[in-house]
PDB file of N, CA and C in Angstrom:
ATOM      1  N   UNK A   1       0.847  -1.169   0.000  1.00  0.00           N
ATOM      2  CA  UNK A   1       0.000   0.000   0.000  1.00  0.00           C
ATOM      3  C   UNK A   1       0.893   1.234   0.000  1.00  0.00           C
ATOM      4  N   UNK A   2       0.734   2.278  -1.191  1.00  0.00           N
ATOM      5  CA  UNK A   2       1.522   3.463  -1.662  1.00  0.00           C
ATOM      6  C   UNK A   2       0.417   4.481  -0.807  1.00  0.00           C
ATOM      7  N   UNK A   3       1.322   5.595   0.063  1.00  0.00           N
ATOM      8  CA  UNK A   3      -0.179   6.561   0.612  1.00  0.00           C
ATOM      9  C   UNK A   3       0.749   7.743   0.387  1.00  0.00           C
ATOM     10  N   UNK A   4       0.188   8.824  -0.329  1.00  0.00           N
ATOM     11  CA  UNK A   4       0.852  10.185  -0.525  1.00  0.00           C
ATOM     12  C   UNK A   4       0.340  11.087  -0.392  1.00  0.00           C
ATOM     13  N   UNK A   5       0.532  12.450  -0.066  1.00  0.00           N
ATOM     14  CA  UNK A   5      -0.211  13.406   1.254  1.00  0.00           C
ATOM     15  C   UNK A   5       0.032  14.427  -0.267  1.00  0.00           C
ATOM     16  N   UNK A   6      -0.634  15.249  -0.732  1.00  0.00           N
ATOM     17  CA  UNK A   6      -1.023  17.144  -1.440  1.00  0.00           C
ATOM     18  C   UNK A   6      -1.136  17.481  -0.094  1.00  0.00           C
ATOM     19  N   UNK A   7      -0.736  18.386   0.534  1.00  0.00           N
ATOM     20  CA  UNK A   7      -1.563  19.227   1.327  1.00  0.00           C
ATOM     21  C   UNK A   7      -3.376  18.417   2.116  1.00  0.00           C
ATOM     22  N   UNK A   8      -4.226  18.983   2.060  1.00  0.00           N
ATOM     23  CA  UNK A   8      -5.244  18.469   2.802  1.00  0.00           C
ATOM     24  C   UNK A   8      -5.482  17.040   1.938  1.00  0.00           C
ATOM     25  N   UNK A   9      -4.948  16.443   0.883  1.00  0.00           N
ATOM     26  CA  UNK A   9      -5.547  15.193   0.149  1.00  0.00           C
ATOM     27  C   UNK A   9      -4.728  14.200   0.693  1.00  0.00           C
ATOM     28  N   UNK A  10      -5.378  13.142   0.762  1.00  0.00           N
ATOM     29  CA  UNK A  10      -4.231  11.841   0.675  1.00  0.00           C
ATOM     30  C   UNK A  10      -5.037  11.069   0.157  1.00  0.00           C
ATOM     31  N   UNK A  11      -4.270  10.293  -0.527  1.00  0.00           N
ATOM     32  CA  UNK A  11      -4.512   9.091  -1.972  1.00  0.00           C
ATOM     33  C   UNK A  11      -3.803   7.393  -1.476  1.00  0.00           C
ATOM     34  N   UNK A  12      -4.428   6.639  -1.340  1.00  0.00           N
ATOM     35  CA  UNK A  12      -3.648   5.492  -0.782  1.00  0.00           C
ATOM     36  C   UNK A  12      -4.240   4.446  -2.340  1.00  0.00           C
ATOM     37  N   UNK A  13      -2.758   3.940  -2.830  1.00  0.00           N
ATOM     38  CA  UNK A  13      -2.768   3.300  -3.521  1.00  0.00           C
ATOM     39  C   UNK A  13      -2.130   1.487  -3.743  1.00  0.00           C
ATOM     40  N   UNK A  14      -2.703   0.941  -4.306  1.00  0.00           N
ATOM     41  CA  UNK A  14      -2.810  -0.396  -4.449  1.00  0.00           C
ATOM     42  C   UNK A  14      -1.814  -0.860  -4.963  1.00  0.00           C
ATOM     43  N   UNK A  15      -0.535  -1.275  -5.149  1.00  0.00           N
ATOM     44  CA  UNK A  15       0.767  -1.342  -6.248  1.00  0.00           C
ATOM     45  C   UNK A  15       1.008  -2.792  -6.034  1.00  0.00           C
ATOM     46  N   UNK A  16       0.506  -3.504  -6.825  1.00  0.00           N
ATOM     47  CA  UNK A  16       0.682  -5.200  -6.911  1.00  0.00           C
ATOM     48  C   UNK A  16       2.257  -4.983  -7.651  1.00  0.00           C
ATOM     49  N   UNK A  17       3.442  -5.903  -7.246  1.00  0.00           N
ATOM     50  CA  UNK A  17       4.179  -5.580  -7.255  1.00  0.00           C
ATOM     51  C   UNK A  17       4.841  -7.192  -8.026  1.00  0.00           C
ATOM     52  N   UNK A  18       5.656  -7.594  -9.010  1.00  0.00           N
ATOM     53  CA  UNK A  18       6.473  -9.239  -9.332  1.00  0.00           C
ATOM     54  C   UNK A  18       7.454  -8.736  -9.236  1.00  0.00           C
ATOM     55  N   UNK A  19       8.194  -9.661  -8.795  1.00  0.00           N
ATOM     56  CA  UNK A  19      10.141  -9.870  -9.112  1.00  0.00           C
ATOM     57  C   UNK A  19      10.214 -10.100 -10.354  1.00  0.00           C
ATOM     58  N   UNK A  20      11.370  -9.381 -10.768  1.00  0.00           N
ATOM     59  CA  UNK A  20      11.622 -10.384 -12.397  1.00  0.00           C
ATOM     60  C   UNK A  20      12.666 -10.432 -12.395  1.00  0.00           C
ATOM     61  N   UNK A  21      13.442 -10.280 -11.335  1.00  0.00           N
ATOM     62  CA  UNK A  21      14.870 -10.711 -10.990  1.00  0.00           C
ATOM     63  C   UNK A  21      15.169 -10.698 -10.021  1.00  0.00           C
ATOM     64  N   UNK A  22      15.830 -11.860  -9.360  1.00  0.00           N
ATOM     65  CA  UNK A  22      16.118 -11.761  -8.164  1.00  0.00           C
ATOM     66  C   UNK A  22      17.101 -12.746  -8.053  1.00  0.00           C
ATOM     67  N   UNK A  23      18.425 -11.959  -8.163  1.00  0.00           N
ATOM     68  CA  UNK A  23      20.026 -12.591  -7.893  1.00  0.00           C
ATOM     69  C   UNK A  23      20.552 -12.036  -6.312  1.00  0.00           C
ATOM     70  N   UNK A  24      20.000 -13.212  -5.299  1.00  0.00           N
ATOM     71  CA  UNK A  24      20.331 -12.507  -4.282  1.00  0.00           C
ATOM     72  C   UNK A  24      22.036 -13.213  -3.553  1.00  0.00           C
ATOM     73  N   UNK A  25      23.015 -11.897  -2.908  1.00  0.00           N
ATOM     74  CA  UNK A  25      21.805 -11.084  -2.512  1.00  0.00           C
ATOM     75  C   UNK A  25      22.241  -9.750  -2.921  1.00  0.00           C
ATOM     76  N   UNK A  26      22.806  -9.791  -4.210  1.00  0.00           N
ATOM     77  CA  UNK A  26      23.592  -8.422  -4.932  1.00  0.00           C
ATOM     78  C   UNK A  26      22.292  -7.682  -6.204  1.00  0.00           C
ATOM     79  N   UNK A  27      21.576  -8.427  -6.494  1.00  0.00           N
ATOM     80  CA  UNK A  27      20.583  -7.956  -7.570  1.00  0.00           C
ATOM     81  C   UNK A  27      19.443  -8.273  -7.340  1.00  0.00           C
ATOM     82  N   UNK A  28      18.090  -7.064  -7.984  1.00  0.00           N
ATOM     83  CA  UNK A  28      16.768  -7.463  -7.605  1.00  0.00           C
ATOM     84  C   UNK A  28      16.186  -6.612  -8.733  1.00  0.00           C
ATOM     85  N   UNK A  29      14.805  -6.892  -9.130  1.00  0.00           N
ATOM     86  CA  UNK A  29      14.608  -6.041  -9.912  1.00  0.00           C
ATOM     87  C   UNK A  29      12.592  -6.191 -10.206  1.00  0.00           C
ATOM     88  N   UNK A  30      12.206  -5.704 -10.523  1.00  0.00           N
ATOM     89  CA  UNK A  30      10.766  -5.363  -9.928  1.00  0.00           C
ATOM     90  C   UNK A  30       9.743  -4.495 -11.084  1.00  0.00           C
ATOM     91  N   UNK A  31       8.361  -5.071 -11.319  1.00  0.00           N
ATOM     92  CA  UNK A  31       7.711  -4.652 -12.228  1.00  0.00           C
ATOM     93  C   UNK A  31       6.191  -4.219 -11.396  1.00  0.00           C
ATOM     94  N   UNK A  32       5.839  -2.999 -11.373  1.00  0.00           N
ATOM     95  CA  UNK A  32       4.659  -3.097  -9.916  1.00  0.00           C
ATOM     96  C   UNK A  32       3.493  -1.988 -11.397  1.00  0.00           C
ATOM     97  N   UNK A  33       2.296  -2.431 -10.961  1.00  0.00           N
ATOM     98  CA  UNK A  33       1.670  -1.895 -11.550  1.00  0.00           C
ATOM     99  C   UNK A  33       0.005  -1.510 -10.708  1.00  0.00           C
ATOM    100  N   UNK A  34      -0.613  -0.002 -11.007  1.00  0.00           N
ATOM    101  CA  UNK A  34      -2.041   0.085 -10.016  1.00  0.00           C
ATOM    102  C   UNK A  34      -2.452   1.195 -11.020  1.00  0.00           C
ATOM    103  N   UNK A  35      -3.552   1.726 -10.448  1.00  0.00           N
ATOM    104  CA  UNK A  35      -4.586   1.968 -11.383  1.00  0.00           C
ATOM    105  C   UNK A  35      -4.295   3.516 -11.566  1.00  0.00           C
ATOM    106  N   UNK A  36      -3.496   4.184 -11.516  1.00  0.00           N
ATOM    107  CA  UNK A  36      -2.953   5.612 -11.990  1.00  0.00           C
ATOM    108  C   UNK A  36      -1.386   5.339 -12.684  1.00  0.00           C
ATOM    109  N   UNK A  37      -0.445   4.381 -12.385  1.00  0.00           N
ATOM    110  CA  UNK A  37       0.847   4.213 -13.089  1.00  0.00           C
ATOM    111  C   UNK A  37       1.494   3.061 -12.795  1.00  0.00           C
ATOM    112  N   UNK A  38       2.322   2.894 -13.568  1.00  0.00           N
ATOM    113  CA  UNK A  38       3.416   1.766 -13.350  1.00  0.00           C
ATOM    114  C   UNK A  38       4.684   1.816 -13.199  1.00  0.00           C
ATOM    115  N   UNK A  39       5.205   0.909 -12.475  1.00  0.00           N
ATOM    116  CA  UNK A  39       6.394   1.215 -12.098  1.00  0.00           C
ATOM    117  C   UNK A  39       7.565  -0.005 -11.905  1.00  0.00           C
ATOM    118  N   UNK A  40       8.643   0.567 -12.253  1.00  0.00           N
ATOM    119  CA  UNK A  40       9.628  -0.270 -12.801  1.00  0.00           C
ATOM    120  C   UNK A  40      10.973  -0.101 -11.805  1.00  0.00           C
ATOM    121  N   UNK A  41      11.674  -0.945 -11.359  1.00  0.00           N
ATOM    122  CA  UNK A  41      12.785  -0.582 -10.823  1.00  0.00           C
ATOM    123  C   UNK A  41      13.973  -1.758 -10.567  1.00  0.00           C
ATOM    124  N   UNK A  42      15.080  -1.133  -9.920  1.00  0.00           N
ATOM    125  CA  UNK A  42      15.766  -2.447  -9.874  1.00  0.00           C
ATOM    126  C   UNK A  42      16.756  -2.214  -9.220  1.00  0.00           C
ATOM    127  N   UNK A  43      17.657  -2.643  -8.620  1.00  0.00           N
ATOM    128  CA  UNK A  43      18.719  -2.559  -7.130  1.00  0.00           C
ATOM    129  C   UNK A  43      20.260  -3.522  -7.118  1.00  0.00           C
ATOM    130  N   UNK A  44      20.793  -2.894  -7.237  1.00  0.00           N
ATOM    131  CA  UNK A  44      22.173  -3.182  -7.075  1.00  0.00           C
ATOM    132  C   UNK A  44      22.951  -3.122  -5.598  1.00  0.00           C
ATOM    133  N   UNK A  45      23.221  -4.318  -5.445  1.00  0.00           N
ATOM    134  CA  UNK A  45      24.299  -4.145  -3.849  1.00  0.00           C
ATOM    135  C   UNK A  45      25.555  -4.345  -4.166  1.00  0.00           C
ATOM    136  N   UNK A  46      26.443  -3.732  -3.408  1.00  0.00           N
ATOM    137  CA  UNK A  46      27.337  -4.059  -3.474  1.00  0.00           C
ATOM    138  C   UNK A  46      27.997  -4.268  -2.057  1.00  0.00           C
ATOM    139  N   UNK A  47      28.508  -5.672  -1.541  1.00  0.00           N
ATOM    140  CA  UNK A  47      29.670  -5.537  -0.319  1.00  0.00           C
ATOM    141  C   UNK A  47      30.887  -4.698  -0.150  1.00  0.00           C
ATOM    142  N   UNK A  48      31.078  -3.545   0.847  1.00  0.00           N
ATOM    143  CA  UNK A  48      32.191  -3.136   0.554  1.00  0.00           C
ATOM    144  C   UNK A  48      32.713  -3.402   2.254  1.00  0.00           C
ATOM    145  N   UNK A  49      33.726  -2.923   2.695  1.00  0.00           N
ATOM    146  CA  UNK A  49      34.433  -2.977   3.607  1.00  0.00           C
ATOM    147  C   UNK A  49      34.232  -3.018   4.988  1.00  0.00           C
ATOM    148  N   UNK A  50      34.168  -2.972   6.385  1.00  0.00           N
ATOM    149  CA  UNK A  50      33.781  -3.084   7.898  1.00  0.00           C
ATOM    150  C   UNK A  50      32.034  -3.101   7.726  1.00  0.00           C
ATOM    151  N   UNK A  51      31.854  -4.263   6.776  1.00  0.00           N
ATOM    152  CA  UNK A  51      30.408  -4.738   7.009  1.00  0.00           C
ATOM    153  C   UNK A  51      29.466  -3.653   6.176  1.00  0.00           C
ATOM    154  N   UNK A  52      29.711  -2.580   5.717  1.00  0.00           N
ATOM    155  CA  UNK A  52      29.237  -1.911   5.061  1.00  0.00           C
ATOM    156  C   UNK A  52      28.355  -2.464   3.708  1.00  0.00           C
ATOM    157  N   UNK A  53      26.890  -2.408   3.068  1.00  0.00           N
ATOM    158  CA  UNK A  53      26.585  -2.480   1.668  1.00  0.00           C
ATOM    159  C   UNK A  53      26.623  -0.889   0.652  1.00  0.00           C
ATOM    160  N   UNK A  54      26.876  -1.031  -0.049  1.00  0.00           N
ATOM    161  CA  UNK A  54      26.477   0.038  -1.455  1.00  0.00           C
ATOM    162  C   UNK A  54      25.382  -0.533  -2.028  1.00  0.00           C
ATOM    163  N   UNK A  55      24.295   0.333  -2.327  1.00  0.00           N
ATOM    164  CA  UNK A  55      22.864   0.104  -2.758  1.00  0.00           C
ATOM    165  C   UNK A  55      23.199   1.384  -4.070  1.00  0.00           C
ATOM    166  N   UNK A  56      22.685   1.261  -5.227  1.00  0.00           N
ATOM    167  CA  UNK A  56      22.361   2.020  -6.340  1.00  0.00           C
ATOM    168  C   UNK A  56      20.884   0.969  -6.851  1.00  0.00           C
ATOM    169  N   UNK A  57      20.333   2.153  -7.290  1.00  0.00           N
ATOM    170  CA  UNK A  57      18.974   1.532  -7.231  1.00  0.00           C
ATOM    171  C   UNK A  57      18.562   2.761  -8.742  1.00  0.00           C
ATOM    172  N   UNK A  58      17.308   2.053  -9.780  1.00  0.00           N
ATOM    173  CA  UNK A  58      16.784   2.780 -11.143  1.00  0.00           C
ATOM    174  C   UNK A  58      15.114   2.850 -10.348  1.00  0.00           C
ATOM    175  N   UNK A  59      14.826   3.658 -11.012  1.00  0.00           N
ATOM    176  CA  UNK A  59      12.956   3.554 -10.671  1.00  0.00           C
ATOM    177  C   UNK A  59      12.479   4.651 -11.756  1.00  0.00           C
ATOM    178  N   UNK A  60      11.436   4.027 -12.195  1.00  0.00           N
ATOM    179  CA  UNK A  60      10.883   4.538 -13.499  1.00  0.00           C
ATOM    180  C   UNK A  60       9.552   4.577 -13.271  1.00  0.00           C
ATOM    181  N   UNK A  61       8.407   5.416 -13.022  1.00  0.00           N
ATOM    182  CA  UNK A  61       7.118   6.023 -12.882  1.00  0.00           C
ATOM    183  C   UNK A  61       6.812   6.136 -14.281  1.00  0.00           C
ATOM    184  N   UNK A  62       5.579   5.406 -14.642  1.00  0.00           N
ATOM    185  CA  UNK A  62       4.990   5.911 -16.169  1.00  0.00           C
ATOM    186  C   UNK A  62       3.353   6.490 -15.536  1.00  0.00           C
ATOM    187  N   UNK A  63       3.167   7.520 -15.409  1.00  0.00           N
ATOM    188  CA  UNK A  63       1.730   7.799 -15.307  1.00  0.00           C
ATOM    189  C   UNK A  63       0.775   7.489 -16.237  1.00  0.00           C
ATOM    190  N   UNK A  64      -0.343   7.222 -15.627  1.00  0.00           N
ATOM    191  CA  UNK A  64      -1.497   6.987 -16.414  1.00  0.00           C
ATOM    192  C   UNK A  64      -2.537   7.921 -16.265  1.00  0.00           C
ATOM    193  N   UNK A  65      -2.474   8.957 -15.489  1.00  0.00           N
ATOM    194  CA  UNK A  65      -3.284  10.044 -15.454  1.00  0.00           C
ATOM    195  C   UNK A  65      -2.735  11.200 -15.311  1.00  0.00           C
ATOM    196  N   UNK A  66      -3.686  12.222 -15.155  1.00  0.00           N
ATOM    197  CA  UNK A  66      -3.497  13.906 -15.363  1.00  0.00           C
ATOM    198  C   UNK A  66      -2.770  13.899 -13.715  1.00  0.00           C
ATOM    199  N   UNK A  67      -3.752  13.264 -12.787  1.00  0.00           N
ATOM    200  CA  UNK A  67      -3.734  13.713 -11.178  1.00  0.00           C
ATOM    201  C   UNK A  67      -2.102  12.671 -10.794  1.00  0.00           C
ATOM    202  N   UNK A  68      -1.726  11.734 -11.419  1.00  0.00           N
ATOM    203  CA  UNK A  68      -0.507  10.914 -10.974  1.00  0.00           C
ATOM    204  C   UNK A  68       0.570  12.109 -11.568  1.00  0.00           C
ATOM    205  N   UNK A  69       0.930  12.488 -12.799  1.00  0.00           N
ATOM    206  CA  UNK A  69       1.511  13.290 -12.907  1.00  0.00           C
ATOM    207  C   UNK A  69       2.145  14.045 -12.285  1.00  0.00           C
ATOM    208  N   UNK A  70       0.813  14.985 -11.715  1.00  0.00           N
ATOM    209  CA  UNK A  70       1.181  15.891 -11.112  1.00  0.00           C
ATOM    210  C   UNK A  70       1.527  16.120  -9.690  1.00  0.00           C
ATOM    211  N   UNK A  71       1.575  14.601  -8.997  1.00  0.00           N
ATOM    212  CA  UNK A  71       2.050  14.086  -7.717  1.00  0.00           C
ATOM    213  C   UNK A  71       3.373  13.229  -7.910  1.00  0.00           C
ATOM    214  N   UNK A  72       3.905  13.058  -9.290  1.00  0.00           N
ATOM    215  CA  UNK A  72       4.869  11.873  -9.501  1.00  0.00           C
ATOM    216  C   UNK A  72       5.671  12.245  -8.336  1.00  0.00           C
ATOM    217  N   UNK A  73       6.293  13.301  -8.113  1.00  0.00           N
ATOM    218  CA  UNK A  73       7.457  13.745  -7.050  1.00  0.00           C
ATOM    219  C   UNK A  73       7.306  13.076  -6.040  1.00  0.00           C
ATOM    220  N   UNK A  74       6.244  13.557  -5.886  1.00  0.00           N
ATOM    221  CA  UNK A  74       5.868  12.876  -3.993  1.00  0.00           C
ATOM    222  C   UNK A  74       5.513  11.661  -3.856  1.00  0.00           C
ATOM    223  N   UNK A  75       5.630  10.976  -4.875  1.00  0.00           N
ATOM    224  CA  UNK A  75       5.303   9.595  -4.702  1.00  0.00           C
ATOM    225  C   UNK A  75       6.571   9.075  -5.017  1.00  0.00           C
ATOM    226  N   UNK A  76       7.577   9.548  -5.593  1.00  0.00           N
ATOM    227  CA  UNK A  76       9.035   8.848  -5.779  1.00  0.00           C
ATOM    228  C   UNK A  76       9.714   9.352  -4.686  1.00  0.00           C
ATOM    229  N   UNK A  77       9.708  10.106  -4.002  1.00  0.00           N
ATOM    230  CA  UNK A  77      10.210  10.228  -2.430  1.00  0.00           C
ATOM    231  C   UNK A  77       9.305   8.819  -1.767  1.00  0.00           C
ATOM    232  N   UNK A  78       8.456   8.652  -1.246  1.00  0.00           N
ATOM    233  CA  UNK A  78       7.727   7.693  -1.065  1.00  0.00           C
ATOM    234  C   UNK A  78       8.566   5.797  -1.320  1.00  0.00           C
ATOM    235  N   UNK A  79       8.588   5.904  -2.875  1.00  0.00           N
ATOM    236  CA  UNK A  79       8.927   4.956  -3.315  1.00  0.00           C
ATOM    237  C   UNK A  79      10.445   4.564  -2.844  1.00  0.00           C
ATOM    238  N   UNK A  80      11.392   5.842  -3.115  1.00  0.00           N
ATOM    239  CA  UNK A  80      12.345   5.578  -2.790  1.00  0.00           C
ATOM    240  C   UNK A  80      12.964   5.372  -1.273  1.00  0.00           C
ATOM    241  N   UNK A  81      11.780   5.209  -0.348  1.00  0.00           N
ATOM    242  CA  UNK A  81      11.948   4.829   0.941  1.00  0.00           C
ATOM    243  C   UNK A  81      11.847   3.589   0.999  1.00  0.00           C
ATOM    244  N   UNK A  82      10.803   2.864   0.387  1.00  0.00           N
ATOM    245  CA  UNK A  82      10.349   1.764  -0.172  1.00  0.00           C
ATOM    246  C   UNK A  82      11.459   0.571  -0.548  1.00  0.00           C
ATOM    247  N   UNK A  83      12.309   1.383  -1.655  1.00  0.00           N
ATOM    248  CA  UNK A  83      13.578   0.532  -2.301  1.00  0.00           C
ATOM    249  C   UNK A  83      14.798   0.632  -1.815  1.00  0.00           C
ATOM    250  N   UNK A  84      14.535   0.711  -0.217  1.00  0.00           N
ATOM    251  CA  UNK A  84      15.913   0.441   0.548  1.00  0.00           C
ATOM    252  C   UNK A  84      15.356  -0.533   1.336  1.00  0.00           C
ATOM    253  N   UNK A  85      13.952  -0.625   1.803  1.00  0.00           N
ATOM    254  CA  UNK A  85      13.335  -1.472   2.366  1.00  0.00           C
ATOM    255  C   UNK A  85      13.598  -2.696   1.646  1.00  0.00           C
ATOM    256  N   UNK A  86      13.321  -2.741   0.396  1.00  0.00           N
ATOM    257  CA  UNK A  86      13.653  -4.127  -0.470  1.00  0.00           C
ATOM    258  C   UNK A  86      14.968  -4.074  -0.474  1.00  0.00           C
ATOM    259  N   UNK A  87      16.075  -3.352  -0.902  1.00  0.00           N
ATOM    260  CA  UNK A  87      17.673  -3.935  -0.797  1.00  0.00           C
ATOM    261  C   UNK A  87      17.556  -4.780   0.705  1.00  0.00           C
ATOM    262  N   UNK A  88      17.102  -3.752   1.707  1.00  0.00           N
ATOM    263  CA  UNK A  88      16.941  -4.756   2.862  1.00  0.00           C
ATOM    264  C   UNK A  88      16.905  -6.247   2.852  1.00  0.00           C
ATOM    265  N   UNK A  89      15.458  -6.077   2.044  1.00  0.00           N
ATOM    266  CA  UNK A  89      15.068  -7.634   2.375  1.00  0.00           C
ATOM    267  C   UNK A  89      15.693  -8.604   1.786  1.00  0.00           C
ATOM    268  N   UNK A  90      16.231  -8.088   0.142  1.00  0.00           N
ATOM    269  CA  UNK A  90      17.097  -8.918  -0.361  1.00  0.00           C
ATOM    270  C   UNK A  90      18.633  -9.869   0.204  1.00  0.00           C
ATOM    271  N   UNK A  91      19.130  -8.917   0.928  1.00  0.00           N
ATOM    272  CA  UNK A  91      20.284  -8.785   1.978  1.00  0.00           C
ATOM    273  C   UNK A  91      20.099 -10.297   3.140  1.00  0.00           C
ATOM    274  N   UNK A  92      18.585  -9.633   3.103  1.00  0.00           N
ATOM    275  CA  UNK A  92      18.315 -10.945   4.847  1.00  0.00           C
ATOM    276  C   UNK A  92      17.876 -12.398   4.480  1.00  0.00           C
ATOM    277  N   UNK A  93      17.285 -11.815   2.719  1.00  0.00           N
ATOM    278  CA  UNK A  93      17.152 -13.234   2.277  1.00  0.00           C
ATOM    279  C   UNK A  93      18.261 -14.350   1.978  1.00  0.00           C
ATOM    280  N   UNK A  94      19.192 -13.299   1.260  1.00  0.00           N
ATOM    281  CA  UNK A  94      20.781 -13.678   1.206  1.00  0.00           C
ATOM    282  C   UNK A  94      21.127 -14.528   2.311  1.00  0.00           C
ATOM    283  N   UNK A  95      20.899 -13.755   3.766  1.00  0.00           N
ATOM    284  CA  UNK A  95      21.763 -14.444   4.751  1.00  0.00           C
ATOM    285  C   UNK A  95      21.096 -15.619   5.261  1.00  0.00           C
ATOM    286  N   UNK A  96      19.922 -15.783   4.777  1.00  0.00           N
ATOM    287  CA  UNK A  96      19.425 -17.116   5.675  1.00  0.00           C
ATOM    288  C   UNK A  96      19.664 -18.661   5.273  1.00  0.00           C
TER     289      UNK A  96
END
């Protein structure tokens, strides 16, 4: 569940989400689609030194309406909170 605040509005949205790659626990990659846009993304880890990961991550918003548009911003802040949550999970799936 995607929820994004305008000022007095908030919009909570539905984002059914597939893997279409998942090389864990360095690669992931993701096709999510709901009823204003779709969305595409994908995540790179990298191990580096005193336990540390490097995360670089793509995300691609295609709107399907006038009103997604004109919120894309605030919903890719949103999202991109989202796609550290998944490097996360990729990481813990790795370790088990």
């Amino acid at each position: 569940m995607l929820q994004y605040e305008l000022g007095p509005f908030v919009k909570r949205v539905s984002v059914l989400t597939t893997d279409t790659a998942v090389e864990p626990p360095y690669h992931g990659k993701w096709r999510g689609s709901a009823e204003d846009f779709v969305i595409e993304g994908e995540v790179w880890l990298k191990e580096l030194d005193e336990g540390k990961t490097e995360v670089k991550y793509t995300l691609e918003i295609i709107p399907k309406s006038i009103l997604m548009k004109s919120v894309e911003g605030f919903v890719l802040e949103k999202i991109k909170k989202d796609v550290k949550e998944y490097a996360r999970n990729i990481l813990s799936y790795a370790k088990k």
